[in-house]
C-alpha atoms as a PDB file:
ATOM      1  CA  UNK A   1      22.639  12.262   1.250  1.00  0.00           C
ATOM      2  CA  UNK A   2      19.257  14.176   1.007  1.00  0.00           C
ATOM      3  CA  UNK A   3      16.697  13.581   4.087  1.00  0.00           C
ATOM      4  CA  UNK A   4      14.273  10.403   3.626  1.00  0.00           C
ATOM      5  CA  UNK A   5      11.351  13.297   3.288  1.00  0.00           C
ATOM      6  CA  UNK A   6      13.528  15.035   0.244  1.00  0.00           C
ATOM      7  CA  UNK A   7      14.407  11.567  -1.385  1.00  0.00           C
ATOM      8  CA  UNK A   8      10.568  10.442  -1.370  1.00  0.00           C
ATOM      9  CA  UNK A   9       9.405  13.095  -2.524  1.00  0.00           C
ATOM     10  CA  UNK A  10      12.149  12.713  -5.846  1.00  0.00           C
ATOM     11  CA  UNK A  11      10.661   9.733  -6.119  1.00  0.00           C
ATOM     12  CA  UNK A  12       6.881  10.579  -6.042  1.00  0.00           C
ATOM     13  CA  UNK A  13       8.025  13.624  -8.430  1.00  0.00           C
ATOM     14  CA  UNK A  14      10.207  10.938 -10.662  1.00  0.00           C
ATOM     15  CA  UNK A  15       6.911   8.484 -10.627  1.00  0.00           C
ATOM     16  CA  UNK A  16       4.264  11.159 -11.321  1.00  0.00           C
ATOM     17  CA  UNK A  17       6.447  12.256 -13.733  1.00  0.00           C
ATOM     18  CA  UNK A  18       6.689   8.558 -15.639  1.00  0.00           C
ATOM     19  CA  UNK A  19       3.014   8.463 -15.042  1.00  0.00           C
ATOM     20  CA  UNK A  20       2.179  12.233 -16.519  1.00  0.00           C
ATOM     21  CA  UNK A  21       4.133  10.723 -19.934  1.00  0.00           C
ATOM     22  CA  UNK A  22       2.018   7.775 -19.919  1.00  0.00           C
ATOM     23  CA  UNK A  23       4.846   5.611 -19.048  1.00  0.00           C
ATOM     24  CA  UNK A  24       5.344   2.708 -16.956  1.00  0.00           C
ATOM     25  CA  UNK A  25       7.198   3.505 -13.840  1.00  0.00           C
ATOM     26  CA  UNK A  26       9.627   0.465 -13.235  1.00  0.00           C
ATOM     27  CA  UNK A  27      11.740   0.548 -10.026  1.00  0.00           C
ATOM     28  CA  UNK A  28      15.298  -0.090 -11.688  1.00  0.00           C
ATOM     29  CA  UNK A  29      14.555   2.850 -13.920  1.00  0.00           C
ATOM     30  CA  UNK A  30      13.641   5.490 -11.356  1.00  0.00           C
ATOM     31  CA  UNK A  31      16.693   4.367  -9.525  1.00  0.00           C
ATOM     32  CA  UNK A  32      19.056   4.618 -12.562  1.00  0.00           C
ATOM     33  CA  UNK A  33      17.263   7.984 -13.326  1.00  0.00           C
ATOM     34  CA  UNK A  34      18.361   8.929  -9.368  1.00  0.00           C
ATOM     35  CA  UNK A  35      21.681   7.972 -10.479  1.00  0.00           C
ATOM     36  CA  UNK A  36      21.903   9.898 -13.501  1.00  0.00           C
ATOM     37  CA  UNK A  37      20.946  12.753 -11.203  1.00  0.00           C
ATOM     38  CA  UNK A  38      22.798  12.268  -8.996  1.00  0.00           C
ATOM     39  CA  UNK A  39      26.005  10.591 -10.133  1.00  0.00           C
ATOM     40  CA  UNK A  40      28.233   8.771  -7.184  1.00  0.00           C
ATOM     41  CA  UNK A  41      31.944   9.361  -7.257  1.00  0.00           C
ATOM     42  CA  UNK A  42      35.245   8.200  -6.061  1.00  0.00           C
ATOM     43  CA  UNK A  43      37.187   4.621  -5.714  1.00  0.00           C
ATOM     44  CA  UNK A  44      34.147   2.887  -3.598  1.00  0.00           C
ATOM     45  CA  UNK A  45      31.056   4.166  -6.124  1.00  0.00           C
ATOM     46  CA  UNK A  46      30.455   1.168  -7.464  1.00  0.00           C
ATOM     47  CA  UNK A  47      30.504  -0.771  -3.821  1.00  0.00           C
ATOM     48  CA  UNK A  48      27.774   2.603  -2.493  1.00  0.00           C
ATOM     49  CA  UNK A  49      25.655   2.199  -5.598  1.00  0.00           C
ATOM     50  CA  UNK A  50      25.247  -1.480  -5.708  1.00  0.00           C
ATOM     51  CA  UNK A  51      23.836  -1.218  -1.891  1.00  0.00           C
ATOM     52  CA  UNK A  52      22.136   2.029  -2.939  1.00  0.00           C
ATOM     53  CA  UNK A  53      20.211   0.157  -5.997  1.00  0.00           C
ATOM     54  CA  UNK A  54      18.896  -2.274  -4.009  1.00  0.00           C
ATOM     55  CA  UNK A  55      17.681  -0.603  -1.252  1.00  0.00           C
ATOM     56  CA  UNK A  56      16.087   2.547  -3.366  1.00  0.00           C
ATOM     57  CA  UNK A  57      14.478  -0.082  -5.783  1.00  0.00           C
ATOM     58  CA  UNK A  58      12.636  -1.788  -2.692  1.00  0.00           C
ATOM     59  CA  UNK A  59      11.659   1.622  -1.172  1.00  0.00           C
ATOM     60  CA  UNK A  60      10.120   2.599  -4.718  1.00  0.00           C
ATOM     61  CA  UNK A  61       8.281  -1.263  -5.048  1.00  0.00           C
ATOM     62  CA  UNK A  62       6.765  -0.350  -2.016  1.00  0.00           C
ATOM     63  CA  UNK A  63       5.455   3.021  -3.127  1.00  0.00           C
ATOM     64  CA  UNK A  64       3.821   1.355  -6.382  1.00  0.00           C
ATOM     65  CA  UNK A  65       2.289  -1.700  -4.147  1.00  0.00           C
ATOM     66  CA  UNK A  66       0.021   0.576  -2.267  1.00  0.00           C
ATOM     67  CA  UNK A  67      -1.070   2.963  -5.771  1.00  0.00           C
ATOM     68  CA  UNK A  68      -4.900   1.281  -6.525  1.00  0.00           C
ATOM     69  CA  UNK A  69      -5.081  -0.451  -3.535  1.00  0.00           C
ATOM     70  CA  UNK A  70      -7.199   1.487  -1.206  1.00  0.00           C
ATOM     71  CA  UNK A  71     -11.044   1.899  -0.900  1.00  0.00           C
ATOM     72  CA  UNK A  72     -10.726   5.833  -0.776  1.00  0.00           C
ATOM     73  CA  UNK A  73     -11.118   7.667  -3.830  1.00  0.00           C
ATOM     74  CA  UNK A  74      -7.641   8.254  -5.582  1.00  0.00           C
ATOM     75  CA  UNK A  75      -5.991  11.462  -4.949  1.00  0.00           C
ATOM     76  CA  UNK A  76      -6.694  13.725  -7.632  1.00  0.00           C
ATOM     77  CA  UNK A  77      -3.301  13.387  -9.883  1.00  0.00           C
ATOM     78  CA  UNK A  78      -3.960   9.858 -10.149  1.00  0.00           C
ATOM     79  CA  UNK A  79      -7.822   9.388 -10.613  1.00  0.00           C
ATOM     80  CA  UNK A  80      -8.636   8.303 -13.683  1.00  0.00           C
ATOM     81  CA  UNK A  81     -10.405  10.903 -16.011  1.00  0.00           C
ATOM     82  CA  UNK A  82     -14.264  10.487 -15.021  1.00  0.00           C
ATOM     83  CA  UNK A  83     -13.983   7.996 -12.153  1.00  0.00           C
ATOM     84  CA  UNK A  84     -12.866   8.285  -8.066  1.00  0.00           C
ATOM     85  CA  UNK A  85     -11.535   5.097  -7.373  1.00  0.00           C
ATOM     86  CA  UNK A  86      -9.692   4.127 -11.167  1.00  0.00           C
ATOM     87  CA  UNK A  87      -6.158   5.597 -11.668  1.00  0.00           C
ATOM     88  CA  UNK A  88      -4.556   6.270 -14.377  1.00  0.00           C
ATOM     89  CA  UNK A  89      -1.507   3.065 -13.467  1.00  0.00           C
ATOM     90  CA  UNK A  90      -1.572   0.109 -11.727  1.00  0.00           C
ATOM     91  CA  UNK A  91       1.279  -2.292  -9.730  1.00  0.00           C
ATOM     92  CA  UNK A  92       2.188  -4.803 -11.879  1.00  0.00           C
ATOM     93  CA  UNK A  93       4.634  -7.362 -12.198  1.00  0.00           C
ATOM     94  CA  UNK A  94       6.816  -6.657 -15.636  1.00  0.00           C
ATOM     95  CA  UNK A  95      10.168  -7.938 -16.142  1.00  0.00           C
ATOM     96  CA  UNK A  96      10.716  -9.544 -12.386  1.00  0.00           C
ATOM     97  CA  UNK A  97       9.618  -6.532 -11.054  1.00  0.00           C
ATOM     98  CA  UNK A  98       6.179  -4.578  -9.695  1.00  0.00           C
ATOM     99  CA  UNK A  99       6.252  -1.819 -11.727  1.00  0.00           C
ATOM    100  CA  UNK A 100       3.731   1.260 -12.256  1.00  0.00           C
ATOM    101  CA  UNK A 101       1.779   0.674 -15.768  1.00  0.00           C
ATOM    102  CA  UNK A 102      -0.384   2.999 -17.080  1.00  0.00           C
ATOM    103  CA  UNK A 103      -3.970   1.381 -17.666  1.00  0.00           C
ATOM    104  CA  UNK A 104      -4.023   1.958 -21.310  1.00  0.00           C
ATOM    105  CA  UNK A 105      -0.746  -0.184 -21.532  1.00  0.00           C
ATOM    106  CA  UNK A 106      -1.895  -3.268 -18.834  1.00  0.00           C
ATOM    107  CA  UNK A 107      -2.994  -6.189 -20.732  1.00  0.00           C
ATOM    108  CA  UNK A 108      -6.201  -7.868 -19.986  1.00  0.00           C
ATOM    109  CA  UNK A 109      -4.787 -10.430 -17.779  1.00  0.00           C
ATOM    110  CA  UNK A 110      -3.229  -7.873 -15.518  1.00  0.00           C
ATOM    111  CA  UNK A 111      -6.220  -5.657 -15.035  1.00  0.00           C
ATOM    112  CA  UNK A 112      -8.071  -9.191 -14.215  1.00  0.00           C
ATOM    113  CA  UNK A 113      -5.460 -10.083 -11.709  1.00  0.00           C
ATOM    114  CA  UNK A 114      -5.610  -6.385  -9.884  1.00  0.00           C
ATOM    115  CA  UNK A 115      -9.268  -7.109  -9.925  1.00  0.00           C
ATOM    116  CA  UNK A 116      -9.260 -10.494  -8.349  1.00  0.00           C
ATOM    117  CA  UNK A 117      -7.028  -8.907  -5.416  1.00  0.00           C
ATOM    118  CA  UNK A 118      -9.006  -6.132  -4.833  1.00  0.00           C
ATOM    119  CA  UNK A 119     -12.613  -8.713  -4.287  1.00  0.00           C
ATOM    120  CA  UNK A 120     -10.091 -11.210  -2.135  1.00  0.00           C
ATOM    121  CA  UNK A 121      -8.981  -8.147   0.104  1.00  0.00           C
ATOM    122  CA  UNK A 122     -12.583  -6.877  -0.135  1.00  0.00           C
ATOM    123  CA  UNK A 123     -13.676 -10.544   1.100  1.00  0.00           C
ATOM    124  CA  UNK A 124     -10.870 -10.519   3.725  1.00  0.00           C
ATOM    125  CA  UNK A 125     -12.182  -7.009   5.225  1.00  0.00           C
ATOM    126  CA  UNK A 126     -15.877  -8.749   5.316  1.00  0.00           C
ATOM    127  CA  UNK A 127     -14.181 -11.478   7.233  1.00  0.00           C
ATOM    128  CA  UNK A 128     -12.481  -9.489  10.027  1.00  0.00           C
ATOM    129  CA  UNK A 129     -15.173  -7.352  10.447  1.00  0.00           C
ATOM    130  CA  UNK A 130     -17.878  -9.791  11.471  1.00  0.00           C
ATOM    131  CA  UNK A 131     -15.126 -11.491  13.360  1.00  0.00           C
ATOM    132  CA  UNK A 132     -14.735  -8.028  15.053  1.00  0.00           C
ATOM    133  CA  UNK A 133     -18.598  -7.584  15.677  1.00  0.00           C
ATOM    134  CA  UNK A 134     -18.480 -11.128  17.080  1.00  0.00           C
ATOM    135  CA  UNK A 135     -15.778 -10.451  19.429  1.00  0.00           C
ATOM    136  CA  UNK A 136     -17.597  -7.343  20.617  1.00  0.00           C
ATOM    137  CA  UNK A 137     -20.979  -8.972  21.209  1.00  0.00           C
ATOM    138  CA  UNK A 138     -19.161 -11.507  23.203  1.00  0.00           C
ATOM    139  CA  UNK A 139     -17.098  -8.760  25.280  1.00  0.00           C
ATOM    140  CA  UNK A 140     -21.054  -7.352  26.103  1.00  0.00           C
ATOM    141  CA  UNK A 141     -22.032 -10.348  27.320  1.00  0.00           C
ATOM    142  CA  UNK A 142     -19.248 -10.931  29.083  1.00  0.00           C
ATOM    143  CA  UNK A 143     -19.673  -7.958  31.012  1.00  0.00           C
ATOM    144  CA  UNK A 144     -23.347  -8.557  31.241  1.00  0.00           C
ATOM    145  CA  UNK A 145     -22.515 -11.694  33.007  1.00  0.00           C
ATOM    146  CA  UNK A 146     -19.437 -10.333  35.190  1.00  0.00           C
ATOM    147  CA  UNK A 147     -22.050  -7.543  36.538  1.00  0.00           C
ATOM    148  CA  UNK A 148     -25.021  -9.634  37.184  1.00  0.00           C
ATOM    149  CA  UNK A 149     -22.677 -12.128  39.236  1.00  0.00           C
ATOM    150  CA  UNK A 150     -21.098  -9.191  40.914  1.00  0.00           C
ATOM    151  CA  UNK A 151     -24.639  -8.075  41.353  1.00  0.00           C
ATOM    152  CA  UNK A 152     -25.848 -12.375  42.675  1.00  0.00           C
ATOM    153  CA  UNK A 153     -22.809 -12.551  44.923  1.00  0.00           C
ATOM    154  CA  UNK A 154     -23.200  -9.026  46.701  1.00  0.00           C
ATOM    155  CA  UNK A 155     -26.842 -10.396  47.159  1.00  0.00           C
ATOM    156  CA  UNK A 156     -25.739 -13.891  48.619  1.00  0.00           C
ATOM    157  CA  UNK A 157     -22.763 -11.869  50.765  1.00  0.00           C
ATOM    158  CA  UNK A 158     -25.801  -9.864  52.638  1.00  0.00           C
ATOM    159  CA  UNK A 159     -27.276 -10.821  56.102  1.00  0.00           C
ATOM    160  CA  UNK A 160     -30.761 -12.206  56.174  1.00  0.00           C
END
């Protein structure tokens, strides 16, 4: 079996490829494409695949989860013509499963939902950074008050 490096990079070729053709990229059908590829042989291939399948259809939902997610600009094969952030698919549920679906082909609905996710994430980042900034202005004043008590009792330790 090829390294995890080799097979992820199959896949990211197998989904840029999907994506290149202006096609969705569903996990069960990079995985059977894998398969075609690379056919599995002998008395137990049907036992191997069906553990194969599921596992290589999680690792390539994961993959599509994170594509249109980030606050980065898109790397360049998947930006959008004219934009930094829009790319050319976006995770979607289809048929029971997230798959990879060019923009053009998302429904209305879909683009809405992606869009409602990225302002609750965006709203969830606001959150935990001014809890963040609060928990740092209270870590300064703690050590403000640590030092001036260090500072009281040293005084109050000294001989008159």
């Amino acid at each position: 079996m090829a390294k995890d490096s080799a097979l992820l990079s199959e896949l990211h070729k197998l989904i840029g490829q999907r994506m290149d053709a202006g096609q969705i990229a569903q996990p069960s059908q990079i995985v059977a494409d894998i398969f075609e590829s690379k056919p599995l042989a002998g008395p137990h291939a049907d036992f191997y695949k069906a553990f194969a399948k599921k596992e290589l259809v999680g690792v390539v939902t994961r993959m599509l989860k994170r594509v249109g997610m980030s606050d980065d600009p898109a790397s360049p094969q998947m930006v959008f013509p004219g934009h930094t952030r829009l790319v050319k698919s976006y995770p979607v549920l289809r048929d029971g499963e997230r798959s990879l679906v060019p923009i053009g082909l998302c429904t209305t609905h879909e683009l809405s939902n992606h869009v409602s996710l990225l302002r609750k994430q965006a709203k969830g980042c606001e959150n935990h950074a001014a809890e963040l900034e609060e928990y740092l202005a209270n870590k300064a004043s703690r050590r403000e008050n640590h030092a001036e008590m260090k500072q009281f009792e040293k005084t109050e330790a000294e001989p008159a």
